[in-house]
C-alpha atoms as a PDB file:
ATOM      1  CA  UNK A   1       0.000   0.000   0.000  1.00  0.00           C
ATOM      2  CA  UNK A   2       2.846   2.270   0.651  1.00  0.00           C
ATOM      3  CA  UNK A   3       4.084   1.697  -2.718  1.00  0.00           C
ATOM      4  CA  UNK A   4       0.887   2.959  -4.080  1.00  0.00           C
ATOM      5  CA  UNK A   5       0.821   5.728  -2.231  1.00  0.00           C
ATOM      6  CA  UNK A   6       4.182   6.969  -3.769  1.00  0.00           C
ATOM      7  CA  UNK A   7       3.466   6.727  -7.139  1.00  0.00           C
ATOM      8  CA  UNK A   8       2.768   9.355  -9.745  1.00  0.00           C
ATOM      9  CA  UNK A   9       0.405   9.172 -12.167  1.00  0.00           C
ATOM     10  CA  UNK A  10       2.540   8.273 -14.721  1.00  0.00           C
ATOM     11  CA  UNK A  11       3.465   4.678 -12.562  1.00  0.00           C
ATOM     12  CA  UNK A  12      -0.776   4.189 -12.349  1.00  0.00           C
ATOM     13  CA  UNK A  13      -2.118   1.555 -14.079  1.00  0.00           C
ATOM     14  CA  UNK A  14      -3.620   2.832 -17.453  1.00  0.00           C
ATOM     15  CA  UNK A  15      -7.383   2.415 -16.586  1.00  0.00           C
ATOM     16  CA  UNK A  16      -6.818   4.266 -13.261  1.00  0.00           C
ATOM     17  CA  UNK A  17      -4.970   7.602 -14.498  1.00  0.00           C
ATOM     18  CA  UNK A  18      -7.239  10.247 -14.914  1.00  0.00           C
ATOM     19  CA  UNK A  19      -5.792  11.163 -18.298  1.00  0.00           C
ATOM     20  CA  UNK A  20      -6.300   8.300 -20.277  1.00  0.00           C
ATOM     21  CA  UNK A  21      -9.970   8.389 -18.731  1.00  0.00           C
ATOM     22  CA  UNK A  22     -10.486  11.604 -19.924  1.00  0.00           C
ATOM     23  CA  UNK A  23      -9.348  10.528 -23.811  1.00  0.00           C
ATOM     24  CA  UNK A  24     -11.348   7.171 -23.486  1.00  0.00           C
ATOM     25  CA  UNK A  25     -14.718   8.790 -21.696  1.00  0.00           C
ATOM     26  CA  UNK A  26     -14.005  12.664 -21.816  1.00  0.00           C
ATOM     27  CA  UNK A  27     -14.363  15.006 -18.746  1.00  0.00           C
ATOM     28  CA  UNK A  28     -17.397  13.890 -17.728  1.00  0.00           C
ATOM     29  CA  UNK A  29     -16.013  10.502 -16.548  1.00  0.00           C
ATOM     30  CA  UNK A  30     -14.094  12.198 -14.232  1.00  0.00           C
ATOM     31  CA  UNK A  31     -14.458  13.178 -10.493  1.00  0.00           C
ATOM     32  CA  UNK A  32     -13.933  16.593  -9.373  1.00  0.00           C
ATOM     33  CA  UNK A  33     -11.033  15.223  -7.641  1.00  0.00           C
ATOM     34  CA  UNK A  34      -9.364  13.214 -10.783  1.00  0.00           C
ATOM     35  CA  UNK A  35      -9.936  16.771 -12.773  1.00  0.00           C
ATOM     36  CA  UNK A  36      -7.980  18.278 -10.153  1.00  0.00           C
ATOM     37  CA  UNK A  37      -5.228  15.592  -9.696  1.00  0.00           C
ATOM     38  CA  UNK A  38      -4.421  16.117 -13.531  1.00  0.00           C
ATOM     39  CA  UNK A  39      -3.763  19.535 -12.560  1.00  0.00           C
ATOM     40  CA  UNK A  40      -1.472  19.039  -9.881  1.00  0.00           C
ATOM     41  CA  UNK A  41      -0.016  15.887 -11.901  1.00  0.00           C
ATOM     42  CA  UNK A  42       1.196  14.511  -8.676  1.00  0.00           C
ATOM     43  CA  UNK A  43       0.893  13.919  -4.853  1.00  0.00           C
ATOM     44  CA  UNK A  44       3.285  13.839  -1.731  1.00  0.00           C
ATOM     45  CA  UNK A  45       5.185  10.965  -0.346  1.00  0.00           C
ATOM     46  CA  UNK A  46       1.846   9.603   1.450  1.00  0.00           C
ATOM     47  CA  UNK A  47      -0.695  10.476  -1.104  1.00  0.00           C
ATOM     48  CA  UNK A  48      -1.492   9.910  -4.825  1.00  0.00           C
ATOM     49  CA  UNK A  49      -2.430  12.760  -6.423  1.00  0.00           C
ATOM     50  CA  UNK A  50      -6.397  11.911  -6.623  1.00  0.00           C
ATOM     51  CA  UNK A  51      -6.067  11.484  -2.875  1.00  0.00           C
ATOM     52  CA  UNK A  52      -4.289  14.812  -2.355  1.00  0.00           C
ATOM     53  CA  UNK A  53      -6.799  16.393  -4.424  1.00  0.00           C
ATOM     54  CA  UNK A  54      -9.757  14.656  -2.333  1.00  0.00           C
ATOM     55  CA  UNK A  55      -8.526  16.485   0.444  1.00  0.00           C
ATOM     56  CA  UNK A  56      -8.304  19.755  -0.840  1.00  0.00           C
ATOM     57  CA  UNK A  57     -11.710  19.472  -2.400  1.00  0.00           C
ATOM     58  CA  UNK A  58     -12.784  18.035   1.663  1.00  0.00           C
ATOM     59  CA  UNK A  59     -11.403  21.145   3.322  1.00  0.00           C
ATOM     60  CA  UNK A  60     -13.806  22.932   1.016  1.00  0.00           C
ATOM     61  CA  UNK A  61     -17.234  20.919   1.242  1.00  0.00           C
ATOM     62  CA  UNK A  62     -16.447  19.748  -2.310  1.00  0.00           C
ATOM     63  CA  UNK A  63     -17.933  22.885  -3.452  1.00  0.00           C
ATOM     64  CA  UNK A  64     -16.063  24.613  -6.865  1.00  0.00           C
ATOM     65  CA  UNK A  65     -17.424  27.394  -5.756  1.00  0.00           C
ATOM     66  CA  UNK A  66     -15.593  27.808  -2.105  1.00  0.00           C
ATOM     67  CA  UNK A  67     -12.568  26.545  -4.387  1.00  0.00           C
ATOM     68  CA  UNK A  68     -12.754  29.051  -6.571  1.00  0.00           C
ATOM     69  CA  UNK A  69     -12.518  31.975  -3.914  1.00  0.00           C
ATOM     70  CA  UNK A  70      -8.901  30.361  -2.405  1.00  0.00           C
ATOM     71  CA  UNK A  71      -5.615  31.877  -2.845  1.00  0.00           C
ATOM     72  CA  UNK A  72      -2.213  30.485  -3.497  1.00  0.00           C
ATOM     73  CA  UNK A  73      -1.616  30.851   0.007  1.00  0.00           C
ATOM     74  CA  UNK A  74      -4.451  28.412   1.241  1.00  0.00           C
ATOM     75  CA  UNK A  75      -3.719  25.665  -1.598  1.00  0.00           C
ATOM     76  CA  UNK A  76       0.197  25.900  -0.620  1.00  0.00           C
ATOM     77  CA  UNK A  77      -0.779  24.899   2.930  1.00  0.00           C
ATOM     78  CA  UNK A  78      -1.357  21.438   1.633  1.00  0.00           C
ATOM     79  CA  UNK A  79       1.647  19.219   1.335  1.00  0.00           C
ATOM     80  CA  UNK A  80       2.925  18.526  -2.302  1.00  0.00           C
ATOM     81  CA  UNK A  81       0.797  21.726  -3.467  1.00  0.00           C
ATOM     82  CA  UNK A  82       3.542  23.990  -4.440  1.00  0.00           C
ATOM     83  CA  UNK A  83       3.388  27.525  -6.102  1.00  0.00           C
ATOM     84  CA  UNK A  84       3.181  25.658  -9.611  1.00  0.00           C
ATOM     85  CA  UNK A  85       0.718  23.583  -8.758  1.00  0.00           C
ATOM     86  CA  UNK A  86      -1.741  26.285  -7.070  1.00  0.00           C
ATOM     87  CA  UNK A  87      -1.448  28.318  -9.944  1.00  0.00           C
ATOM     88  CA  UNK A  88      -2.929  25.472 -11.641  1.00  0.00           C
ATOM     89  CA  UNK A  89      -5.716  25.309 -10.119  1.00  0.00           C
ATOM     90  CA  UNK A  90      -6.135  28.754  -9.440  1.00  0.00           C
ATOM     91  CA  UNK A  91      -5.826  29.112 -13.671  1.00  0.00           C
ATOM     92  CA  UNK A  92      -8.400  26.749 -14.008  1.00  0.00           C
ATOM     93  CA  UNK A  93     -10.970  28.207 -11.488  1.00  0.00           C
ATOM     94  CA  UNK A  94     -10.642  31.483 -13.266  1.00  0.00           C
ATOM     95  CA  UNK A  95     -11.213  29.711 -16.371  1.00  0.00           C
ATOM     96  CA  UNK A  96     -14.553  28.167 -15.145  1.00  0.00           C
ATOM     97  CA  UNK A  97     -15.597  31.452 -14.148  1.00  0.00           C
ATOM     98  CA  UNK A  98     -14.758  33.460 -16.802  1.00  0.00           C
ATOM     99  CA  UNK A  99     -16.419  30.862 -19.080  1.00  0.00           C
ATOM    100  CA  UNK A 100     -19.755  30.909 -17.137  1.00  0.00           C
ATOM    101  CA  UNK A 101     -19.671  35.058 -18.382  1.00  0.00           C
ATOM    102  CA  UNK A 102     -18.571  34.566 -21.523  1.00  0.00           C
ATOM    103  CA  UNK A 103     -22.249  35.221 -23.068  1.00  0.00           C
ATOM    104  CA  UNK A 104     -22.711  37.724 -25.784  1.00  0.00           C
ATOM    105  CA  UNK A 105     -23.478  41.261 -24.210  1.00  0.00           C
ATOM    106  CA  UNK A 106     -25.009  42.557 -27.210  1.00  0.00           C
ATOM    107  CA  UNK A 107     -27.660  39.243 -27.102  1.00  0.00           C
ATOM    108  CA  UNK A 108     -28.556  40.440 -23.571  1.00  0.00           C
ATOM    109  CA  UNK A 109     -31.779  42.681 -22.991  1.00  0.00           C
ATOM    110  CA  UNK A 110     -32.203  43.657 -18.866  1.00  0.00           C
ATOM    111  CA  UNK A 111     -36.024  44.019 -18.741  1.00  0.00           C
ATOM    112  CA  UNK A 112     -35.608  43.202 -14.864  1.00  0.00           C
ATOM    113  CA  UNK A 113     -33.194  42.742 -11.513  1.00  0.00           C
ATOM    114  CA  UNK A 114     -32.962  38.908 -12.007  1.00  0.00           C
ATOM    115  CA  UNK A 115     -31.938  39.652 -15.974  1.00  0.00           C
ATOM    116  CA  UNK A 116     -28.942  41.629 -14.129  1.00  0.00           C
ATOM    117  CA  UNK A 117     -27.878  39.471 -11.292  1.00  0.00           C
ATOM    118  CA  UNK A 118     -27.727  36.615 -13.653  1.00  0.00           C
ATOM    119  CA  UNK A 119     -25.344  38.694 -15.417  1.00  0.00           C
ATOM    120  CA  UNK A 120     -23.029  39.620 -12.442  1.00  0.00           C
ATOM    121  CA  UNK A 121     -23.668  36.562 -10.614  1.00  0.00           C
ATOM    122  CA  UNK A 122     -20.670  34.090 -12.386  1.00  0.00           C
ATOM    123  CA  UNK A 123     -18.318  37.354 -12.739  1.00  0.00           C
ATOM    124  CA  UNK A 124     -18.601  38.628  -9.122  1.00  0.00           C
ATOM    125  CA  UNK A 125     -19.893  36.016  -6.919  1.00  0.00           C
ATOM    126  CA  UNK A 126     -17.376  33.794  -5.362  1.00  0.00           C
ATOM    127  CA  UNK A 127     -14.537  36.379  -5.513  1.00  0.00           C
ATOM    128  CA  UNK A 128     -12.993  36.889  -2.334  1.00  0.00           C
ATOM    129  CA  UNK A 129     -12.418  40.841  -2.964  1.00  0.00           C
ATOM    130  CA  UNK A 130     -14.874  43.309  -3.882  1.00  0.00           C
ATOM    131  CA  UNK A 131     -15.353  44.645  -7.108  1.00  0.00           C
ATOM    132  CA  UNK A 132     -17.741  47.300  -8.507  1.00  0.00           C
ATOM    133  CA  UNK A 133     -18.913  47.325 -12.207  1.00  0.00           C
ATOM    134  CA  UNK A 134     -21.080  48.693 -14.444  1.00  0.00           C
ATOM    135  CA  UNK A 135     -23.299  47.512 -16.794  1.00  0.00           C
ATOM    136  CA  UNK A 136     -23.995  50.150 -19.683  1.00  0.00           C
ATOM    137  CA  UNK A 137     -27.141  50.022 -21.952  1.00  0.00           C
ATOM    138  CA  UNK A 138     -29.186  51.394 -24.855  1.00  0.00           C
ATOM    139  CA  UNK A 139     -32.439  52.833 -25.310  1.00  0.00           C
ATOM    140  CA  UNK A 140     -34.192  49.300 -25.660  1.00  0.00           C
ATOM    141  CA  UNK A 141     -32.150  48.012 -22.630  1.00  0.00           C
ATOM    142  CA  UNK A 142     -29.808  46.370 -24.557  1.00  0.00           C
ATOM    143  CA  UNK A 143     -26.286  45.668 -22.887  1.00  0.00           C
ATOM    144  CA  UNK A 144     -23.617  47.897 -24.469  1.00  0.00           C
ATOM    145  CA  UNK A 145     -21.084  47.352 -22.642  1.00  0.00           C
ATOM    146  CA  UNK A 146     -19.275  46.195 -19.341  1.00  0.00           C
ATOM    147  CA  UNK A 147     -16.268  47.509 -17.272  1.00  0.00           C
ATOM    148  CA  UNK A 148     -15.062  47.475 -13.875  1.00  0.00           C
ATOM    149  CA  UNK A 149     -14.833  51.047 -12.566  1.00  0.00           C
ATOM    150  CA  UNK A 150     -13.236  49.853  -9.054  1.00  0.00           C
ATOM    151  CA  UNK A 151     -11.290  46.915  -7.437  1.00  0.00           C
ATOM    152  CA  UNK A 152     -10.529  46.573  -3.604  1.00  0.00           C
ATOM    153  CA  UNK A 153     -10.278  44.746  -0.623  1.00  0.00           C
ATOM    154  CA  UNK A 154     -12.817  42.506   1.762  1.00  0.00           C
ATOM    155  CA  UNK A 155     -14.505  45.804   2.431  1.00  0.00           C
ATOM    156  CA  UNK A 156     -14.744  48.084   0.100  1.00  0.00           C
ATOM    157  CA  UNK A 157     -13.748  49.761  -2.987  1.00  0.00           C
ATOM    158  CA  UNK A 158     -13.185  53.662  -4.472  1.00  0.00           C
ATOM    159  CA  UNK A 159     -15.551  55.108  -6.558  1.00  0.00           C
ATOM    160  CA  UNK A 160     -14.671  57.626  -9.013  1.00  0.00           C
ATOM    161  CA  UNK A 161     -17.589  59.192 -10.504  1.00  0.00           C
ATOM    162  CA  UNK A 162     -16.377  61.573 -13.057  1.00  0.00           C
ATOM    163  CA  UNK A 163     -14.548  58.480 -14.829  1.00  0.00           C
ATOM    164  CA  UNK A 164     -18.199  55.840 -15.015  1.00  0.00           C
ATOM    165  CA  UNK A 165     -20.095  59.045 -16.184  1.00  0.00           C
ATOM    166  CA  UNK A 166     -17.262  59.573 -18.927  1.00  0.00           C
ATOM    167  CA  UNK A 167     -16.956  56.051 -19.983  1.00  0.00           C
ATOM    168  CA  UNK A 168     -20.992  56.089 -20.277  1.00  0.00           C
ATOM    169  CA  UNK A 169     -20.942  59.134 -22.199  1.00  0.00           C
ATOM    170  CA  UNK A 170     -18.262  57.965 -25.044  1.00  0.00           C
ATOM    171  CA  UNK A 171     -20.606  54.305 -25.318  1.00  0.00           C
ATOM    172  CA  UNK A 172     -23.650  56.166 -25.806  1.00  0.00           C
ATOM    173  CA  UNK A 173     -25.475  54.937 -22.967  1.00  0.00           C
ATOM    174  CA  UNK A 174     -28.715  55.967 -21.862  1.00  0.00           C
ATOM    175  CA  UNK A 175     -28.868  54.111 -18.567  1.00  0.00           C
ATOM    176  CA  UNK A 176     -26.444  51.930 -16.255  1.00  0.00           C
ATOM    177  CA  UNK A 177     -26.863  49.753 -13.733  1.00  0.00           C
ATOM    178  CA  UNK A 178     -24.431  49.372 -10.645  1.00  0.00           C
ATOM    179  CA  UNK A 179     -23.250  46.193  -9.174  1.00  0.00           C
ATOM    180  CA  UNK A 180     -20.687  45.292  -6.445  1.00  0.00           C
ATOM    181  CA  UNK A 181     -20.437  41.741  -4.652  1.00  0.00           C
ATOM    182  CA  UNK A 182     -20.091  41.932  -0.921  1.00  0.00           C
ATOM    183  CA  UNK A 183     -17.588  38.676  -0.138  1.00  0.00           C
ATOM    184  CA  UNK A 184     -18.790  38.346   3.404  1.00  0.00           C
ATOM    185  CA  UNK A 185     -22.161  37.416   2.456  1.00  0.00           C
ATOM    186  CA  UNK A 186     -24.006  40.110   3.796  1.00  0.00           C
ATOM    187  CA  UNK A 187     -26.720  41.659   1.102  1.00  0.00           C
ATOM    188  CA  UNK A 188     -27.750  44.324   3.508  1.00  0.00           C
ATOM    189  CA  UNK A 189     -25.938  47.586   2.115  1.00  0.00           C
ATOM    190  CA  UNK A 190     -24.036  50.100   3.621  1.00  0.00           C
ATOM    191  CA  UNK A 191     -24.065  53.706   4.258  1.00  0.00           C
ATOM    192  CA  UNK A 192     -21.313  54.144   1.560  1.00  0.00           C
ATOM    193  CA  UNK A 193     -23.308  51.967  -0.789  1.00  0.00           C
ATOM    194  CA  UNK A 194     -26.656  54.238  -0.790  1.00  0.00           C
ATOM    195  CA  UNK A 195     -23.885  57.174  -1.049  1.00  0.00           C
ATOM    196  CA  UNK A 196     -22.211  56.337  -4.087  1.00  0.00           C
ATOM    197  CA  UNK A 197     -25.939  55.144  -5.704  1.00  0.00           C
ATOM    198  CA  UNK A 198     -26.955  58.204  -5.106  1.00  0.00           C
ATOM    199  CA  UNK A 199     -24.167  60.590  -6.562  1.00  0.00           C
ATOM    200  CA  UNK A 200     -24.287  58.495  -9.853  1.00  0.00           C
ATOM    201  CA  UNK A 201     -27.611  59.104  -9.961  1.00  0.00           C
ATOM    202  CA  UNK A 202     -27.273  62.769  -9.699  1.00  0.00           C
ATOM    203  CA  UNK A 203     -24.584  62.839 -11.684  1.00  0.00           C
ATOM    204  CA  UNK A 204     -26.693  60.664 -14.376  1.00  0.00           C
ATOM    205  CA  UNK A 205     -29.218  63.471 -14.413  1.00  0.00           C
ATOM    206  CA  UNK A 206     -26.828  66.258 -15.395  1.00  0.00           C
ATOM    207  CA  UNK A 207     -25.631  63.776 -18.839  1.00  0.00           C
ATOM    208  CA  UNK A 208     -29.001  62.262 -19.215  1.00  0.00           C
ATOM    209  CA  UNK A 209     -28.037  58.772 -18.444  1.00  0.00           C
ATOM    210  CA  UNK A 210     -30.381  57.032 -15.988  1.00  0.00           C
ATOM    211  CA  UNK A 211     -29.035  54.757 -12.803  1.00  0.00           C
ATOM    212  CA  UNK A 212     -31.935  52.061 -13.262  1.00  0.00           C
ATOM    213  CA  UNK A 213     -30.378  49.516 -10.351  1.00  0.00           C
ATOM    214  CA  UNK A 214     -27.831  48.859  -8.057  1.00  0.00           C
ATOM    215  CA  UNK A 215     -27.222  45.121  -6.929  1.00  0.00           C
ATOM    216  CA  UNK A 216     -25.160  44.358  -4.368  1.00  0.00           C
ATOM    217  CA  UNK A 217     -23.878  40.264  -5.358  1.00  0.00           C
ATOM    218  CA  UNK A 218     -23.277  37.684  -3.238  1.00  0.00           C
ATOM    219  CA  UNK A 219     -22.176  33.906  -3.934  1.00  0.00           C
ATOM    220  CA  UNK A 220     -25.921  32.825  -3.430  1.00  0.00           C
ATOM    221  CA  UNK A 221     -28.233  35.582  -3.798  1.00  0.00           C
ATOM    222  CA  UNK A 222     -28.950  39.302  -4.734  1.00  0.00           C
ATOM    223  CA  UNK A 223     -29.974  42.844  -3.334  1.00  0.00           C
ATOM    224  CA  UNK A 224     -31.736  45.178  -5.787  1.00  0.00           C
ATOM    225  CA  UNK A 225     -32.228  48.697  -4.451  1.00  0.00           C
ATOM    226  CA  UNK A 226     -34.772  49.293  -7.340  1.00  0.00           C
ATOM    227  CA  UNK A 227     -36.951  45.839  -5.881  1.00  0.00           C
ATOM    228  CA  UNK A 228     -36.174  47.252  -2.348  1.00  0.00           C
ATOM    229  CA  UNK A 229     -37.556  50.807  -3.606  1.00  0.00           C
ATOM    230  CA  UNK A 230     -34.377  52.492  -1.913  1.00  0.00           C
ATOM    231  CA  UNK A 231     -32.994  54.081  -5.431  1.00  0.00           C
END
Protein backbone atom coordinates (compact mmCIF):
# COMPACT_ATOMS: atom_id res chain seq x y z
CA UNK A 1 0.00 0.00 0.00
CA UNK A 2 2.85 2.27 0.65
CA UNK A 3 4.08 1.70 -2.72
CA UNK A 4 0.89 2.96 -4.08
CA UNK A 5 0.82 5.73 -2.23
CA UNK A 6 4.18 6.97 -3.77
CA UNK A 7 3.47 6.73 -7.14
CA UNK A 8 2.77 9.35 -9.74
CA UNK A 9 0.40 9.17 -12.17
CA UNK A 10 2.54 8.27 -14.72
CA UNK A 11 3.46 4.68 -12.56
CA UNK A 12 -0.78 4.19 -12.35
CA UNK A 13 -2.12 1.56 -14.08
CA UNK A 14 -3.62 2.83 -17.45
CA UNK A 15 -7.38 2.42 -16.59
CA UNK A 16 -6.82 4.27 -13.26
CA UNK A 17 -4.97 7.60 -14.50
CA UNK A 18 -7.24 10.25 -14.91
CA UNK A 19 -5.79 11.16 -18.30
CA UNK A 20 -6.30 8.30 -20.28
CA UNK A 21 -9.97 8.39 -18.73
CA UNK A 22 -10.49 11.60 -19.92
CA UNK A 23 -9.35 10.53 -23.81
CA UNK A 24 -11.35 7.17 -23.49
CA UNK A 25 -14.72 8.79 -21.70
CA UNK A 26 -14.00 12.66 -21.82
CA UNK A 27 -14.36 15.01 -18.75
CA UNK A 28 -17.40 13.89 -17.73
CA UNK A 29 -16.01 10.50 -16.55
CA UNK A 30 -14.09 12.20 -14.23
CA UNK A 31 -14.46 13.18 -10.49
CA UNK A 32 -13.93 16.59 -9.37
CA UNK A 33 -11.03 15.22 -7.64
CA UNK A 34 -9.36 13.21 -10.78
CA UNK A 35 -9.94 16.77 -12.77
CA UNK A 36 -7.98 18.28 -10.15
CA UNK A 37 -5.23 15.59 -9.70
CA UNK A 38 -4.42 16.12 -13.53
CA UNK A 39 -3.76 19.53 -12.56
CA UNK A 40 -1.47 19.04 -9.88
CA UNK A 41 -0.02 15.89 -11.90
CA UNK A 42 1.20 14.51 -8.68
CA UNK A 43 0.89 13.92 -4.85
CA UNK A 44 3.29 13.84 -1.73
CA UNK A 45 5.18 10.96 -0.35
CA UNK A 46 1.85 9.60 1.45
CA UNK A 47 -0.70 10.48 -1.10
CA UNK A 48 -1.49 9.91 -4.83
CA UNK A 49 -2.43 12.76 -6.42
CA UNK A 50 -6.40 11.91 -6.62
CA UNK A 51 -6.07 11.48 -2.88
CA UNK A 52 -4.29 14.81 -2.35
CA UNK A 53 -6.80 16.39 -4.42
CA UNK A 54 -9.76 14.66 -2.33
CA UNK A 55 -8.53 16.49 0.44
CA UNK A 56 -8.30 19.75 -0.84
CA UNK A 57 -11.71 19.47 -2.40
CA UNK A 58 -12.78 18.04 1.66
CA UNK A 59 -11.40 21.14 3.32
CA UNK A 60 -13.81 22.93 1.02
CA UNK A 61 -17.23 20.92 1.24
CA UNK A 62 -16.45 19.75 -2.31
CA UNK A 63 -17.93 22.89 -3.45
CA UNK A 64 -16.06 24.61 -6.86
CA UNK A 65 -17.42 27.39 -5.76
CA UNK A 66 -15.59 27.81 -2.10
CA UNK A 67 -12.57 26.55 -4.39
CA UNK A 68 -12.75 29.05 -6.57
CA UNK A 69 -12.52 31.97 -3.91
CA UNK A 70 -8.90 30.36 -2.40
CA UNK A 71 -5.62 31.88 -2.84
CA UNK A 72 -2.21 30.49 -3.50
CA UNK A 73 -1.62 30.85 0.01
CA UNK A 74 -4.45 28.41 1.24
CA UNK A 75 -3.72 25.67 -1.60
CA UNK A 76 0.20 25.90 -0.62
CA UNK A 77 -0.78 24.90 2.93
CA UNK A 78 -1.36 21.44 1.63
CA UNK A 79 1.65 19.22 1.34
CA UNK A 80 2.92 18.53 -2.30
CA UNK A 81 0.80 21.73 -3.47
CA UNK A 82 3.54 23.99 -4.44
CA UNK A 83 3.39 27.52 -6.10
CA UNK A 84 3.18 25.66 -9.61
CA UNK A 85 0.72 23.58 -8.76
CA UNK A 86 -1.74 26.29 -7.07
CA UNK A 87 -1.45 28.32 -9.94
CA UNK A 88 -2.93 25.47 -11.64
CA UNK A 89 -5.72 25.31 -10.12
CA UNK A 90 -6.14 28.75 -9.44
CA UNK A 91 -5.83 29.11 -13.67
CA UNK A 92 -8.40 26.75 -14.01
CA UNK A 93 -10.97 28.21 -11.49
CA UNK A 94 -10.64 31.48 -13.27
CA UNK A 95 -11.21 29.71 -16.37
CA UNK A 96 -14.55 28.17 -15.15
CA UNK A 97 -15.60 31.45 -14.15
CA UNK A 98 -14.76 33.46 -16.80
CA UNK A 99 -16.42 30.86 -19.08
CA UNK A 100 -19.75 30.91 -17.14
CA UNK A 101 -19.67 35.06 -18.38
CA UNK A 102 -18.57 34.57 -21.52
CA UNK A 103 -22.25 35.22 -23.07
CA UNK A 104 -22.71 37.72 -25.78
CA UNK A 105 -23.48 41.26 -24.21
CA UNK A 106 -25.01 42.56 -27.21
CA UNK A 107 -27.66 39.24 -27.10
CA UNK A 108 -28.56 40.44 -23.57
CA UNK A 109 -31.78 42.68 -22.99
CA UNK A 110 -32.20 43.66 -18.87
CA UNK A 111 -36.02 44.02 -18.74
CA UNK A 112 -35.61 43.20 -14.86
CA UNK A 113 -33.19 42.74 -11.51
CA UNK A 114 -32.96 38.91 -12.01
CA UNK A 115 -31.94 39.65 -15.97
CA UNK A 116 -28.94 41.63 -14.13
CA UNK A 117 -27.88 39.47 -11.29
CA UNK A 118 -27.73 36.62 -13.65
CA UNK A 119 -25.34 38.69 -15.42
CA UNK A 120 -23.03 39.62 -12.44
CA UNK A 121 -23.67 36.56 -10.61
CA UNK A 122 -20.67 34.09 -12.39
CA UNK A 123 -18.32 37.35 -12.74
CA UNK A 124 -18.60 38.63 -9.12
CA UNK A 125 -19.89 36.02 -6.92
CA UNK A 126 -17.38 33.79 -5.36
CA UNK A 127 -14.54 36.38 -5.51
CA UNK A 128 -12.99 36.89 -2.33
CA UNK A 129 -12.42 40.84 -2.96
CA UNK A 130 -14.87 43.31 -3.88
CA UNK A 131 -15.35 44.65 -7.11
CA UNK A 132 -17.74 47.30 -8.51
CA UNK A 133 -18.91 47.32 -12.21
CA UNK A 134 -21.08 48.69 -14.44
CA UNK A 135 -23.30 47.51 -16.79
CA UNK A 136 -24.00 50.15 -19.68
CA UNK A 137 -27.14 50.02 -21.95
CA UNK A 138 -29.19 51.39 -24.85
CA UNK A 139 -32.44 52.83 -25.31
CA UNK A 140 -34.19 49.30 -25.66
CA UNK A 141 -32.15 48.01 -22.63
CA UNK A 142 -29.81 46.37 -24.56
CA UNK A 143 -26.29 45.67 -22.89
CA UNK A 144 -23.62 47.90 -24.47
CA UNK A 145 -21.08 47.35 -22.64
CA UNK A 146 -19.28 46.20 -19.34
CA UNK A 147 -16.27 47.51 -17.27
CA UNK A 148 -15.06 47.48 -13.88
CA UNK A 149 -14.83 51.05 -12.57
CA UNK A 150 -13.24 49.85 -9.05
CA UNK A 151 -11.29 46.91 -7.44
CA UNK A 152 -10.53 46.57 -3.60
CA UNK A 153 -10.28 44.75 -0.62
CA UNK A 154 -12.82 42.51 1.76
CA UNK A 155 -14.51 45.80 2.43
CA UNK A 156 -14.74 48.08 0.10
CA UNK A 157 -13.75 49.76 -2.99
CA UNK A 158 -13.18 53.66 -4.47
CA UNK A 159 -15.55 55.11 -6.56
CA UNK A 160 -14.67 57.63 -9.01
CA UNK A 161 -17.59 59.19 -10.50
CA UNK A 162 -16.38 61.57 -13.06
CA UNK A 163 -14.55 58.48 -14.83
CA UNK A 164 -18.20 55.84 -15.01
CA UNK A 165 -20.10 59.05 -16.18
CA UNK A 166 -17.26 59.57 -18.93
CA UNK A 167 -16.96 56.05 -19.98
CA UNK A 168 -20.99 56.09 -20.28
CA UNK A 169 -20.94 59.13 -22.20
CA UNK A 170 -18.26 57.96 -25.04
CA UNK A 171 -20.61 54.30 -25.32
CA UNK A 172 -23.65 56.17 -25.81
CA UNK A 173 -25.48 54.94 -22.97
CA UNK A 174 -28.72 55.97 -21.86
CA UNK A 175 -28.87 54.11 -18.57
CA UNK A 176 -26.44 51.93 -16.26
CA UNK A 177 -26.86 49.75 -13.73
CA UNK A 178 -24.43 49.37 -10.64
CA UNK A 179 -23.25 46.19 -9.17
CA UNK A 180 -20.69 45.29 -6.45
CA UNK A 181 -20.44 41.74 -4.65
CA UNK A 182 -20.09 41.93 -0.92
CA UNK A 183 -17.59 38.68 -0.14
CA UNK A 184 -18.79 38.35 3.40
CA UNK A 185 -22.16 37.42 2.46
CA UNK A 186 -24.01 40.11 3.80
CA UNK A 187 -26.72 41.66 1.10
CA UNK A 188 -27.75 44.32 3.51
CA UNK A 189 -25.94 47.59 2.12
CA UNK A 190 -24.04 50.10 3.62
CA UNK A 191 -24.07 53.71 4.26
CA UNK A 192 -21.31 54.14 1.56
CA UNK A 193 -23.31 51.97 -0.79
CA UNK A 194 -26.66 54.24 -0.79
CA UNK A 195 -23.88 57.17 -1.05
CA UNK A 196 -22.21 56.34 -4.09
CA UNK A 197 -25.94 55.14 -5.70
CA UNK A 198 -26.96 58.20 -5.11
CA UNK A 199 -24.17 60.59 -6.56
CA UNK A 200 -24.29 58.49 -9.85
CA UNK A 201 -27.61 59.10 -9.96
CA UNK A 202 -27.27 62.77 -9.70
CA UNK A 203 -24.58 62.84 -11.68
CA UNK A 204 -26.69 60.66 -14.38
CA UNK A 205 -29.22 63.47 -14.41
CA UNK A 206 -26.83 66.26 -15.40
CA UNK A 207 -25.63 63.78 -18.84
CA UNK A 208 -29.00 62.26 -19.21
CA UNK A 209 -28.04 58.77 -18.44
CA UNK A 210 -30.38 57.03 -15.99
CA UNK A 211 -29.04 54.76 -12.80
CA UNK A 212 -31.94 52.06 -13.26
CA UNK A 213 -30.38 49.52 -10.35
CA UNK A 214 -27.83 48.86 -8.06
CA UNK A 215 -27.22 45.12 -6.93
CA UNK A 216 -25.16 44.36 -4.37
CA UNK A 217 -23.88 40.26 -5.36
CA UNK A 218 -23.28 37.68 -3.24
CA UNK A 219 -22.18 33.91 -3.93
CA UNK A 220 -25.92 32.82 -3.43
CA UNK A 221 -28.23 35.58 -3.80
CA UNK A 222 -28.95 39.30 -4.73
CA UNK A 223 -29.97 42.84 -3.33
CA UNK A 224 -31.74 45.18 -5.79
CA UNK A 225 -32.23 48.70 -4.45
CA UNK A 226 -34.77 49.29 -7.34
CA UNK A 227 -36.95 45.84 -5.88
CA UNK A 228 -36.17 47.25 -2.35
CA UNK A 229 -37.56 50.81 -3.61
CA UNK A 230 -34.38 52.49 -1.91
CA UNK A 231 -32.99 54.08 -5.43
Amino acid sequence: MDEYRRLNLKQWAVEDRPREKMMAHGPRSLSDAELVAILIGSGNAEETAVELSRRILSSVDNNLNDLGMKNSDYLTRFKGIGDAKAVNILAAMELGRRRKESVNPEKLKVTGSNDAADFFMPLLGDLDHEEFWILLLNRNNKVIDKFMASKGGITGTVIDVRSILKTAVEKLATSMILCHNHPSGNLTPSDADHQITQKLKEAGKIMDIQVLDHLIITQKNFFSFADNGVL
